[in-house]
C-alpha atoms as a PDB file:
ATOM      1  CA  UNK A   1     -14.936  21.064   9.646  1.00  0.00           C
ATOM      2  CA  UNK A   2     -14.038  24.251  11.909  1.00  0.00           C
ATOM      3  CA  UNK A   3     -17.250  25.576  10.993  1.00  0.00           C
ATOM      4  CA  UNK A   4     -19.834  22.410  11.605  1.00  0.00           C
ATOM      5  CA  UNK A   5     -17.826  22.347  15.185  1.00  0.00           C
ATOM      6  CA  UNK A   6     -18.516  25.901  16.095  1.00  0.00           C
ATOM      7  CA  UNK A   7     -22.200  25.752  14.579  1.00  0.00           C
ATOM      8  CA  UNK A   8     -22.587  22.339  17.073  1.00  0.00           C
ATOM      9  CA  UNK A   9     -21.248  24.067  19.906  1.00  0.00           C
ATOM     10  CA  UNK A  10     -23.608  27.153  19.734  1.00  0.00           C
ATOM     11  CA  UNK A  11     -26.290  25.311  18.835  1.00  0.00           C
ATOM     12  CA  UNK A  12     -26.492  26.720  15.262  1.00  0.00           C
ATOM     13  CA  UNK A  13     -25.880  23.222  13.411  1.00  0.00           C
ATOM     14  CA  UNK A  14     -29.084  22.105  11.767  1.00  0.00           C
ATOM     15  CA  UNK A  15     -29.782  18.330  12.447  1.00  0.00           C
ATOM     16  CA  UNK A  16     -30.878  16.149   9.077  1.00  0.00           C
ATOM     17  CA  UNK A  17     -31.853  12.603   8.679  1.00  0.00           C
ATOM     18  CA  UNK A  18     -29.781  10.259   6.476  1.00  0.00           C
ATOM     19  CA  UNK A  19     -31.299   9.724   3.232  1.00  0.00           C
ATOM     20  CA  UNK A  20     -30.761   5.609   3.718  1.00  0.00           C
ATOM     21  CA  UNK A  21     -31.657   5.411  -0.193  1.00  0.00           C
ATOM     22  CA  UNK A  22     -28.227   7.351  -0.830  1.00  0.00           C
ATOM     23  CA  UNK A  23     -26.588   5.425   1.851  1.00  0.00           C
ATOM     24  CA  UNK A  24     -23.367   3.237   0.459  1.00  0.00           C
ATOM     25  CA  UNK A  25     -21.233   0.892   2.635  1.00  0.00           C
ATOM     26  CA  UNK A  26     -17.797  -0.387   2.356  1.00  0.00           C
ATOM     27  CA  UNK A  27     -16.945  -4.181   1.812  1.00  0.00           C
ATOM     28  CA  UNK A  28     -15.617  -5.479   4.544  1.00  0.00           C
ATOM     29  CA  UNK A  29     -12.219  -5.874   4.475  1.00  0.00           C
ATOM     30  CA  UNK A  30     -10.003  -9.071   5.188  1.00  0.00           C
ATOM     31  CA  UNK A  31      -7.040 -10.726   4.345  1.00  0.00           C
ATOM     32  CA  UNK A  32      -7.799 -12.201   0.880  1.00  0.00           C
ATOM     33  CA  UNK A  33      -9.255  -8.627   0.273  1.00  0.00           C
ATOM     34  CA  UNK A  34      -6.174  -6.901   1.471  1.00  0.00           C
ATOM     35  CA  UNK A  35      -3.921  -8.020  -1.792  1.00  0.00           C
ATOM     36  CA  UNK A  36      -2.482  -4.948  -3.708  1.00  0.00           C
ATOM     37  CA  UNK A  37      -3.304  -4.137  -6.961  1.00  0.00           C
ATOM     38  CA  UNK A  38      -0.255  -2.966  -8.713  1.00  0.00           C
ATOM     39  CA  UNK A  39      -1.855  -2.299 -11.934  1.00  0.00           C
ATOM     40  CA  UNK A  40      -3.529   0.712  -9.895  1.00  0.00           C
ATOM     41  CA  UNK A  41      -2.068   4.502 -10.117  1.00  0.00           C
ATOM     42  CA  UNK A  42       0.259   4.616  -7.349  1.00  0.00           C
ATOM     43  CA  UNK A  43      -1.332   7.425  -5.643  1.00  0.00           C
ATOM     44  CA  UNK A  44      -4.138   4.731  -5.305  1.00  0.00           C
ATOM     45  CA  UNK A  45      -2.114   1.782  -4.448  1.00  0.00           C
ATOM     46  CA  UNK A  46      -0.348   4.279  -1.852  1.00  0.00           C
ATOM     47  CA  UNK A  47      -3.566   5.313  -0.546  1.00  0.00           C
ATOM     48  CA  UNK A  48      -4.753   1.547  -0.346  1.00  0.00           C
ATOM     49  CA  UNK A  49      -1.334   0.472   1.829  1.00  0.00           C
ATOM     50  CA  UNK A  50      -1.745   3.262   4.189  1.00  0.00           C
ATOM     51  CA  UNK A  51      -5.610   2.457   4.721  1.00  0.00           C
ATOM     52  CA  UNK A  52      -4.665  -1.286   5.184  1.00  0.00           C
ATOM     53  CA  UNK A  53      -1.801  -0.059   7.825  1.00  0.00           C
ATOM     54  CA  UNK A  54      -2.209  -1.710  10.802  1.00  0.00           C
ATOM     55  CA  UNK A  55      -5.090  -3.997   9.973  1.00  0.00           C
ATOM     56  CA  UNK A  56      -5.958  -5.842   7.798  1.00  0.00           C
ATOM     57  CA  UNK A  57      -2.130  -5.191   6.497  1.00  0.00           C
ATOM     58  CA  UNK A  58      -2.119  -4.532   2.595  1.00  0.00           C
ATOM     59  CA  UNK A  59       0.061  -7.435   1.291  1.00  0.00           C
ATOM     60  CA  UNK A  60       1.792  -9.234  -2.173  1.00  0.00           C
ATOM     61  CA  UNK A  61       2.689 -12.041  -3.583  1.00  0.00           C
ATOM     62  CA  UNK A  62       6.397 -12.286  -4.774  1.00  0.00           C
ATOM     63  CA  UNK A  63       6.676 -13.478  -8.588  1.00  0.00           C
ATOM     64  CA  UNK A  64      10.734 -14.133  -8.892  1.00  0.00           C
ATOM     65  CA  UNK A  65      12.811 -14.320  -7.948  1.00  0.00           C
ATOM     66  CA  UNK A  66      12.430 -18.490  -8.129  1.00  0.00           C
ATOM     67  CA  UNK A  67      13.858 -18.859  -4.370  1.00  0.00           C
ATOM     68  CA  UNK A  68      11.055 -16.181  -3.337  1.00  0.00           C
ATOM     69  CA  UNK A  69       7.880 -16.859  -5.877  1.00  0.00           C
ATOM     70  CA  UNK A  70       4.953 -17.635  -3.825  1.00  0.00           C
ATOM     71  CA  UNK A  71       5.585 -16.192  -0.493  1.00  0.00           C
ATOM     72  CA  UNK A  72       4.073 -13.202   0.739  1.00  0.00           C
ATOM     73  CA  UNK A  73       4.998  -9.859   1.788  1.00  0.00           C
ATOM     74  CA  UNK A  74       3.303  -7.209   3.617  1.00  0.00           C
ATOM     75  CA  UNK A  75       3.983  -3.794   2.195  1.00  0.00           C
ATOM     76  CA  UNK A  76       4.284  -0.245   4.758  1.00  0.00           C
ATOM     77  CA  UNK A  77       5.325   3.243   4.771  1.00  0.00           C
ATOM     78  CA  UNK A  78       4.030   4.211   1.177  1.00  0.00           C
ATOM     79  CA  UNK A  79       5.502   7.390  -0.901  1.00  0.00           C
ATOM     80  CA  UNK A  80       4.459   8.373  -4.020  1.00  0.00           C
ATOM     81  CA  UNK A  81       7.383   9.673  -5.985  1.00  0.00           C
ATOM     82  CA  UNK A  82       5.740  10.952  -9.356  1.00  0.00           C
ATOM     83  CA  UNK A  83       8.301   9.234 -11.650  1.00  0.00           C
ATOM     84  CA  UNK A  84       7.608   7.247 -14.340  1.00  0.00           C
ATOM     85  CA  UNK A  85       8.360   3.492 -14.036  1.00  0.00           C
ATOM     86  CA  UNK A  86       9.049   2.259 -17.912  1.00  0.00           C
ATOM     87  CA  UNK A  87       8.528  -1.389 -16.746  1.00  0.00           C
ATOM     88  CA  UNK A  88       5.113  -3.677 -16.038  1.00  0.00           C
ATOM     89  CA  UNK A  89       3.075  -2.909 -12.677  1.00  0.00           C
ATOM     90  CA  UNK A  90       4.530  -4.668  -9.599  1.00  0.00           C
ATOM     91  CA  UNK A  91       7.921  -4.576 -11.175  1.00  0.00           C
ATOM     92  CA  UNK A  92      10.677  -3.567  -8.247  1.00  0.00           C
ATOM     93  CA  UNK A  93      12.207  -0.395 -10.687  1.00  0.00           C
ATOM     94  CA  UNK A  94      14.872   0.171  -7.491  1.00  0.00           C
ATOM     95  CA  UNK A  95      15.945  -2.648  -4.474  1.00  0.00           C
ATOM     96  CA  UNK A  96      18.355  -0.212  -2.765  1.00  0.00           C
ATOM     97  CA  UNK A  97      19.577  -1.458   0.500  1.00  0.00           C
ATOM     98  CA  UNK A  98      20.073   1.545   1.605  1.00  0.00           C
ATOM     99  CA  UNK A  99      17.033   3.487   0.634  1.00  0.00           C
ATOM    100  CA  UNK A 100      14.701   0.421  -0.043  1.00  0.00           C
ATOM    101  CA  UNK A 101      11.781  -0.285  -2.657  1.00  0.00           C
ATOM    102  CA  UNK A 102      10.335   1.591  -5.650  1.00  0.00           C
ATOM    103  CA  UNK A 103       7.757  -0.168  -7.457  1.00  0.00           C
ATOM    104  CA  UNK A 104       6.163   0.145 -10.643  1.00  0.00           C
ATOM    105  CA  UNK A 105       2.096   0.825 -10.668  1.00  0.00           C
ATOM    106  CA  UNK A 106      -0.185   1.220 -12.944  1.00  0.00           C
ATOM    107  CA  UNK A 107       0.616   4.806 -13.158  1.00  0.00           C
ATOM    108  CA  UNK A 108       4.013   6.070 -12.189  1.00  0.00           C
ATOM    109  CA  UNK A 109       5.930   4.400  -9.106  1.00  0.00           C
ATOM    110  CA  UNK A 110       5.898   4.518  -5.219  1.00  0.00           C
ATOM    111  CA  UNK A 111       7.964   3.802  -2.945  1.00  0.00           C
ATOM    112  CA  UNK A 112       7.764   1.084   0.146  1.00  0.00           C
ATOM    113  CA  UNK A 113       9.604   2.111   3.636  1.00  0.00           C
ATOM    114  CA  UNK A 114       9.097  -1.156   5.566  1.00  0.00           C
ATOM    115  CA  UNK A 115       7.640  -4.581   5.043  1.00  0.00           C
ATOM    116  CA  UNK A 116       6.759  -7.942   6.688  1.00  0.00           C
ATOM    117  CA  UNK A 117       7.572 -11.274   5.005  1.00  0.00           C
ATOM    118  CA  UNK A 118       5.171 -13.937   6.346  1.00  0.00           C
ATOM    119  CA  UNK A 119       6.393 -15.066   9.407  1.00  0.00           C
ATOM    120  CA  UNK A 120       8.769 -12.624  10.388  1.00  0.00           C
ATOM    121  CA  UNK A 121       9.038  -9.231  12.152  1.00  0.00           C
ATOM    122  CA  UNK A 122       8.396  -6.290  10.255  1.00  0.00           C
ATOM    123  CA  UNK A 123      11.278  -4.037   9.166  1.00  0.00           C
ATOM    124  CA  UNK A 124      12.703  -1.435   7.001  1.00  0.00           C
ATOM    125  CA  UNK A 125      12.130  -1.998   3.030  1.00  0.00           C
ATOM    126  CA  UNK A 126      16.476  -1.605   3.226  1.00  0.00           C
ATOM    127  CA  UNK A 127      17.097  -4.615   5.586  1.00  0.00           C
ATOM    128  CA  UNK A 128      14.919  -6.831   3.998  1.00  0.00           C
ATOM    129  CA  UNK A 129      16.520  -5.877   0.600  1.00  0.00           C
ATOM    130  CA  UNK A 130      20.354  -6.171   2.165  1.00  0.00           C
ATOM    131  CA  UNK A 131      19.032 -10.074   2.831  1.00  0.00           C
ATOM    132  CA  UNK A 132      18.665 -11.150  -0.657  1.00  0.00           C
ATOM    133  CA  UNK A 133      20.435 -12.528  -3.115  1.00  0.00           C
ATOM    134  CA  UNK A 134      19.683 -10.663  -5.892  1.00  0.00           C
ATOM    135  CA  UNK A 135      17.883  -7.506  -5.175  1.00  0.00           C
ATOM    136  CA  UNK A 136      17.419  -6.723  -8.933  1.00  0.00           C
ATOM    137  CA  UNK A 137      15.326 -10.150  -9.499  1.00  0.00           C
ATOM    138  CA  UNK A 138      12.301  -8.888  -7.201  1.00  0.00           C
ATOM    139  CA  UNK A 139       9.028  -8.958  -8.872  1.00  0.00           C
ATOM    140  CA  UNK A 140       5.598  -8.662  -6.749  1.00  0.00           C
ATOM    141  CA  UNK A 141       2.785 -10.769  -8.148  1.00  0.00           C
END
């Protein structure tokens, strides 16, 4: 990138067409669109929160527990933490209130820093996790 930016200022950069034939374009992305795919490697599902971060806000269902199923939460601050997960994708391997959510993928686990349940504010991955009942019964759909 250094390079193209020094060739452009001295005038060195040769100018091409697009080739429109080659051309590809991105979906456009919405809510519905938004959902994360669990089943993904995390480094993907990662890379999908962070792209979704502020808009259009990469979000989940929750599957249990029974008092949550159906809602949905909004899912921030991504880390992939290269350790294997053992359980199905979505699966919450870790509701910590102090250090939050690890989630099984696909491929491996990541790790959640904040979130935003519908109709609320959005806050660390630890609060949210010190309000529930049973952290251990979280499941995202």
């Amino acid at each position: 990138l250094v390079a193209v930016l020094e060739d452009l200022a001295s005038g060195r950069a040769v100018e091409r067409p697009q080739d429109d034939a080659r051309a590809t374009g991105a979906p456009k992305l919405d809510r519905e669109t938004a959902r994360s795919d669990w089943s993904r490697p995390a480094a993907e599902v990662a890379d999908w929160l962070r792209g979704c971060d502020p808009w259009p806000a990469a979000w989940t269902s929750l599957a249990a527990p029974a008092a949550l199923a159906g809602r949905t939460l909004q899912c921030f601050e991504p880390g992939v933490d290269g350790l294997r997960a053992g359980a199905a994708p979505g699966t919450v391997v870790r509701a910590d209130p102090v250090r939050g959510l690890r989630v099984a993928t696909g491929s491996g686990t990541l790790t959640v820093g904040a979130v935003k349940p519908a109709g609320r504010r959005r806050m660390s991955a630890a609060q949210w996790v010190r309000g529930l009942p049973d952290p251990r019964e979280v499941r995202f759909g």
